[in-house]
N, C-alpha and C. Protein backbone atom coordinates (compact mmCIF):
# COMPACT_ATOMS: atom_id res chain seq x y z
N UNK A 1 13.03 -9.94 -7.91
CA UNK A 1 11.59 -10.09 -7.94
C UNK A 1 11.00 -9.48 -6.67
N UNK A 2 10.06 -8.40 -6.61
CA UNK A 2 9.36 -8.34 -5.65
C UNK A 2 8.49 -8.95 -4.60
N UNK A 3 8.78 -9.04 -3.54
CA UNK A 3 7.50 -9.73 -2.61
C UNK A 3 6.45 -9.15 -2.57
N UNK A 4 5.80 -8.17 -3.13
CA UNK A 4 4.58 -7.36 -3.50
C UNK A 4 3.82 -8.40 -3.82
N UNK A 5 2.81 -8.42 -3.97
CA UNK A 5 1.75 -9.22 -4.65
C UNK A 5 0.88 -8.19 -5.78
N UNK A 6 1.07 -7.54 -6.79
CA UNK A 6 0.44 -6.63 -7.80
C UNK A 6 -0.33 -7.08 -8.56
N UNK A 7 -0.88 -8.20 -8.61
CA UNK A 7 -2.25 -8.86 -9.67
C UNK A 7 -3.45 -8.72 -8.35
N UNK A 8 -4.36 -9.66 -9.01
CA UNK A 8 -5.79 -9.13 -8.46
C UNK A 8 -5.44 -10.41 -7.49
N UNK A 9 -6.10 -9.69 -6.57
CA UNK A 9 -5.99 -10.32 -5.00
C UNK A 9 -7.14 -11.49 -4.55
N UNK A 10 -7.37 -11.80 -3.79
CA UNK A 10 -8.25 -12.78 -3.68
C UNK A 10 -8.75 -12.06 -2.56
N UNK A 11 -10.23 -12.26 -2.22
CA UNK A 11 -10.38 -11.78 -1.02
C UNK A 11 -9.56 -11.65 0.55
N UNK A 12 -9.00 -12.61 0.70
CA UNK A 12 -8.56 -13.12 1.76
C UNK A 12 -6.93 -11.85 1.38
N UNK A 13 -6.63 -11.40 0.50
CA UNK A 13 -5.39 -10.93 0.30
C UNK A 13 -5.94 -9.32 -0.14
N UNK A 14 -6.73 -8.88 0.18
CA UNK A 14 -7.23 -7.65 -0.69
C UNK A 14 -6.65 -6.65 0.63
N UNK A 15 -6.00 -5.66 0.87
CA UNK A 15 -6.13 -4.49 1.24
C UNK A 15 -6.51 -3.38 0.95
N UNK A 16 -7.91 -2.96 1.21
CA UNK A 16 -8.61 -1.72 1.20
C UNK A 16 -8.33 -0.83 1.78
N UNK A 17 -8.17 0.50 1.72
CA UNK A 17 -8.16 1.61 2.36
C UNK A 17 -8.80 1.52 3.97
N UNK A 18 -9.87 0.84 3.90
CA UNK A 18 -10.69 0.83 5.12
C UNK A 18 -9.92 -0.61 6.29
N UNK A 19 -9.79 -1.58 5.50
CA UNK A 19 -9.28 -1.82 6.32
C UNK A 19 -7.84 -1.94 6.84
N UNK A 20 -7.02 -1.10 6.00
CA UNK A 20 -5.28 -0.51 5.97
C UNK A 20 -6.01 0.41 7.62
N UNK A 21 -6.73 0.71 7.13
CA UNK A 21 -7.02 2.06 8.81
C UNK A 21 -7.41 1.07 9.86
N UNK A 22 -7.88 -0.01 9.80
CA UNK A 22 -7.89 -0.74 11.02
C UNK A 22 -7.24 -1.65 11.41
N UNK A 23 -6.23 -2.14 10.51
CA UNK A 23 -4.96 -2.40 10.92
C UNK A 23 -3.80 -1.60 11.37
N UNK A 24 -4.00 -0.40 10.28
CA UNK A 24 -2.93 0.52 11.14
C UNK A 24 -3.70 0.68 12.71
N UNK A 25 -4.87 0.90 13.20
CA UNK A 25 -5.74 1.41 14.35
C UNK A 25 -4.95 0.05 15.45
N UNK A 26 -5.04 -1.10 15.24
CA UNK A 26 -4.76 -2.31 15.04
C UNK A 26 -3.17 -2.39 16.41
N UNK A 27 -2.38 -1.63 15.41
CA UNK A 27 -0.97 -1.89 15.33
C UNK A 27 -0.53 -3.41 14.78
N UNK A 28 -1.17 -3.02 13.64
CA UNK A 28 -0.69 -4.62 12.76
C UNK A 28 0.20 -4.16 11.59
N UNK A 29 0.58 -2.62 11.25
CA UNK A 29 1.34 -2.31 10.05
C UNK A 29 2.51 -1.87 11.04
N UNK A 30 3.52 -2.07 9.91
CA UNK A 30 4.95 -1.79 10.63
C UNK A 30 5.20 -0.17 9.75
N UNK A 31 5.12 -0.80 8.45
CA UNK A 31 5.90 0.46 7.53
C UNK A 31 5.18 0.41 5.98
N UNK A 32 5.51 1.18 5.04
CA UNK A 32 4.89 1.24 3.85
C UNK A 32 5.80 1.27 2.81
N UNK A 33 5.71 0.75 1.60
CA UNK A 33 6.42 1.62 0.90
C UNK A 33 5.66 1.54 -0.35
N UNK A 34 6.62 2.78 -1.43
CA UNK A 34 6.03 3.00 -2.45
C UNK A 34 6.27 2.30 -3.95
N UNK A 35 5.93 1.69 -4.74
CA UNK A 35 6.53 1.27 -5.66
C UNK A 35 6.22 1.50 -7.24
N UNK A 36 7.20 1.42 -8.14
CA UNK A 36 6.12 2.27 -9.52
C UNK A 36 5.86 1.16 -9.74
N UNK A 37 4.28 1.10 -10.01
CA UNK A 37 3.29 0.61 -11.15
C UNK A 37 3.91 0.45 -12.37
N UNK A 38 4.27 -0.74 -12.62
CA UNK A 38 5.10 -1.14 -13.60
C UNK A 38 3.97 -1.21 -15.32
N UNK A 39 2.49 -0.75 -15.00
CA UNK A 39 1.64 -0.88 -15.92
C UNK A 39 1.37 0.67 -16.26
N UNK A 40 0.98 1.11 -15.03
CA UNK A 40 0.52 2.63 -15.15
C UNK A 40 1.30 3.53 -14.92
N UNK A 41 2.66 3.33 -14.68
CA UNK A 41 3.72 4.63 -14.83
C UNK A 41 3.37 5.38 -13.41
N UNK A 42 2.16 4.81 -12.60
CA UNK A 42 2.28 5.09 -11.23
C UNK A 42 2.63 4.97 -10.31
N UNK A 43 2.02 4.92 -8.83
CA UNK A 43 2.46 4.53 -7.99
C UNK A 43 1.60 3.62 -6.83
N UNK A 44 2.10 2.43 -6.38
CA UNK A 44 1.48 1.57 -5.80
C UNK A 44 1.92 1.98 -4.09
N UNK A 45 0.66 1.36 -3.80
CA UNK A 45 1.35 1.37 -1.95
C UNK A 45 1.12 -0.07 -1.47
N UNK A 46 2.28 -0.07 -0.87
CA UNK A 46 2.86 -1.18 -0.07
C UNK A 46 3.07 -1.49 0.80
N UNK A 47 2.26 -2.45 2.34
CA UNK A 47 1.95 -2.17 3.29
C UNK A 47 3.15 -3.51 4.06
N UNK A 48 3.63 -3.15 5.33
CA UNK A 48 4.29 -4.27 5.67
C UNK A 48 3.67 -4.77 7.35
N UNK A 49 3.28 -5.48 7.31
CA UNK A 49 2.79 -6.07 8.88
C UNK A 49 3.61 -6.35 9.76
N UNK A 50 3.36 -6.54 11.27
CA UNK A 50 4.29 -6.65 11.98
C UNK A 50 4.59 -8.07 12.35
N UNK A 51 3.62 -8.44 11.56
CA UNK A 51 4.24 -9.75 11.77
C UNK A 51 5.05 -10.51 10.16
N UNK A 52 5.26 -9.55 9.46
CA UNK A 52 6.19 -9.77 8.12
C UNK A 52 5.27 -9.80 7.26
N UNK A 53 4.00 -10.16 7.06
CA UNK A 53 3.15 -10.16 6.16
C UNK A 53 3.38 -8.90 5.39
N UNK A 54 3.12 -8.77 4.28
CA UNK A 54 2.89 -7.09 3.37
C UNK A 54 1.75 -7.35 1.94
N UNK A 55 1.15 -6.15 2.32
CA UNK A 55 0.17 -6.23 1.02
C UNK A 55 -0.05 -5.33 0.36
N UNK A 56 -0.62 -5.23 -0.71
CA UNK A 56 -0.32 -4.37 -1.35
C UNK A 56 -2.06 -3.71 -1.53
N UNK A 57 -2.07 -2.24 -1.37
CA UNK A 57 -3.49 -1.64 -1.67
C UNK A 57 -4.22 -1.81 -2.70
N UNK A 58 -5.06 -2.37 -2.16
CA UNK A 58 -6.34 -2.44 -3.25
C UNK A 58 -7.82 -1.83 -3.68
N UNK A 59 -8.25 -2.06 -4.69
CA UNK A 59 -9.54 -1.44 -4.53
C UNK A 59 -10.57 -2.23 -3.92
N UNK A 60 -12.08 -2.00 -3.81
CA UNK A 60 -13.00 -2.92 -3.25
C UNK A 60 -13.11 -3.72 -4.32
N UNK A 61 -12.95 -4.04 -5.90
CA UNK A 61 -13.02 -4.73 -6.80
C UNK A 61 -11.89 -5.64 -6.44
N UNK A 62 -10.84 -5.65 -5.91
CA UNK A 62 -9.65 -6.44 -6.04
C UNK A 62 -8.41 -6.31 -6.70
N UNK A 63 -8.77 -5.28 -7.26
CA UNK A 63 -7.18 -4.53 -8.43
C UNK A 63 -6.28 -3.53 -7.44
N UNK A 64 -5.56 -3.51 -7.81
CA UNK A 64 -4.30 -2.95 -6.91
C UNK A 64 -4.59 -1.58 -7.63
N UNK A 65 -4.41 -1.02 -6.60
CA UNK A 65 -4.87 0.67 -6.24
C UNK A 65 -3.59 1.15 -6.78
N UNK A 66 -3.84 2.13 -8.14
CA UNK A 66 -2.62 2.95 -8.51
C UNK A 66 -2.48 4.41 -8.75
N UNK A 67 -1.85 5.13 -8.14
CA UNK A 67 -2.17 6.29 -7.74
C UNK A 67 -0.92 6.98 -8.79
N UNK A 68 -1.51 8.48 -9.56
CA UNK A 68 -1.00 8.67 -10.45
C UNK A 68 0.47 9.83 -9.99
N UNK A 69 0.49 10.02 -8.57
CA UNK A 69 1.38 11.16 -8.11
C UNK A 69 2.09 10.66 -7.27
N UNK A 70 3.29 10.86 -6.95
CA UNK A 70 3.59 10.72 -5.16
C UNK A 70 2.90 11.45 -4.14
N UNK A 71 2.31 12.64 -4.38
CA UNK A 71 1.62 13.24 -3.38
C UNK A 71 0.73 12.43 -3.65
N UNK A 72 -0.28 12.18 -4.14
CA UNK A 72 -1.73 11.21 -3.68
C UNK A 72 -1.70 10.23 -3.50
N UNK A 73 -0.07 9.21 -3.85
CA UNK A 73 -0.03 7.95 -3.23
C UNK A 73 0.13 8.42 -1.77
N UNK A 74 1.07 9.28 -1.42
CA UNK A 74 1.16 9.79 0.44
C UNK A 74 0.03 10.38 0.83
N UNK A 75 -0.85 10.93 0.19
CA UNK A 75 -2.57 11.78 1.00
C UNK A 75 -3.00 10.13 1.53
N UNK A 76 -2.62 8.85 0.62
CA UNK A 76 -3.46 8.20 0.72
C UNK A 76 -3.33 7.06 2.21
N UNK A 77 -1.70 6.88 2.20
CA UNK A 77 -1.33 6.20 3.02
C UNK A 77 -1.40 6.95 4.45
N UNK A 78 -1.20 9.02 4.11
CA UNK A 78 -1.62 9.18 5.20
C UNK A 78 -3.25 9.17 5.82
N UNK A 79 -4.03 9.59 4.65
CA UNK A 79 -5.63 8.80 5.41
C UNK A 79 -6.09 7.92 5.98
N UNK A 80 -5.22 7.10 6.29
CA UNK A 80 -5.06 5.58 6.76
C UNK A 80 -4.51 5.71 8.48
N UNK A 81 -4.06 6.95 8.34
CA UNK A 81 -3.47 7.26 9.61
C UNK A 81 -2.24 7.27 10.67
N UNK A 82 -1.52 6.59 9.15
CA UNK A 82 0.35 6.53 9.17
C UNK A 82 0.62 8.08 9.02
N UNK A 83 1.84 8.37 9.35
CA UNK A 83 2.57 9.42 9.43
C UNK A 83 3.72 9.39 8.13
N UNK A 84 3.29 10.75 7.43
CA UNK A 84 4.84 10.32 6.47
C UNK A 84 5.43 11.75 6.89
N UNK A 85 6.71 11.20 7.10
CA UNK A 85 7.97 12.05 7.37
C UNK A 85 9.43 12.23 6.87
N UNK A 86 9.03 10.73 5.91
CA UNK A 86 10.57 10.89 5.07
C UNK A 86 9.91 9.67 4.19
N UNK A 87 10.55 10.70 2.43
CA UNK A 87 10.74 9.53 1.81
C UNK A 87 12.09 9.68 1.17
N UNK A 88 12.40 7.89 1.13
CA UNK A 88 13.62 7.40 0.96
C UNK A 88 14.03 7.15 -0.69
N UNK A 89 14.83 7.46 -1.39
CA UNK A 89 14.71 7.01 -3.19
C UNK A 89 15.69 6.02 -3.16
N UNK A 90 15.49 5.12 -3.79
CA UNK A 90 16.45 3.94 -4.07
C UNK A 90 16.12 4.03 -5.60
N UNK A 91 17.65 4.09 -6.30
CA UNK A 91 17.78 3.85 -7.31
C UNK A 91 18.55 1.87 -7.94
């Protein structure tokens, strides 16, 4: 079972784009990862805090942000202002 949280978030649990950038700004994200969208055949992003917390991207509505490519799930995590330099495949 995943520790993701992929249903609709509650405010208090929502990660937005905007504020993924001020936590990363922050130094409150450790690492990311990617996971398929087990609905949309996409791809989710997955944020991990440094203090173990992880959340998962959302929209400003509260639905988990699903991005239909690996390149635009990575444009997205890098707009945020993380660095991607390697991705890892686990089968």
């Amino acid at each position: 079972m995943s520790k993701y949280y992929v249903g609709k978030a509650s405010k208090s649990k929502q990660l937005t784009m905007r504020l993924a950038q001020h936590y990363f700004d922050q130094g409150v994200i450790a690492s990311f990862h990617l996971l398929r969208d087990p609905i949309s055949s996409g791809w989710i992003v997955c944020i991990e805090g440094t203090s173990g917390t992880s959340w998962t991207l959302q929209t400003t509505r509260g639905e988990v942000r699903s991005f239909a490519s690996l390149d635009s799930a990575v444009k997205a995590v890098e707009d945020t202002g993380m660095r991607v330099s390697t991705l890892n495949i686990v089968v």
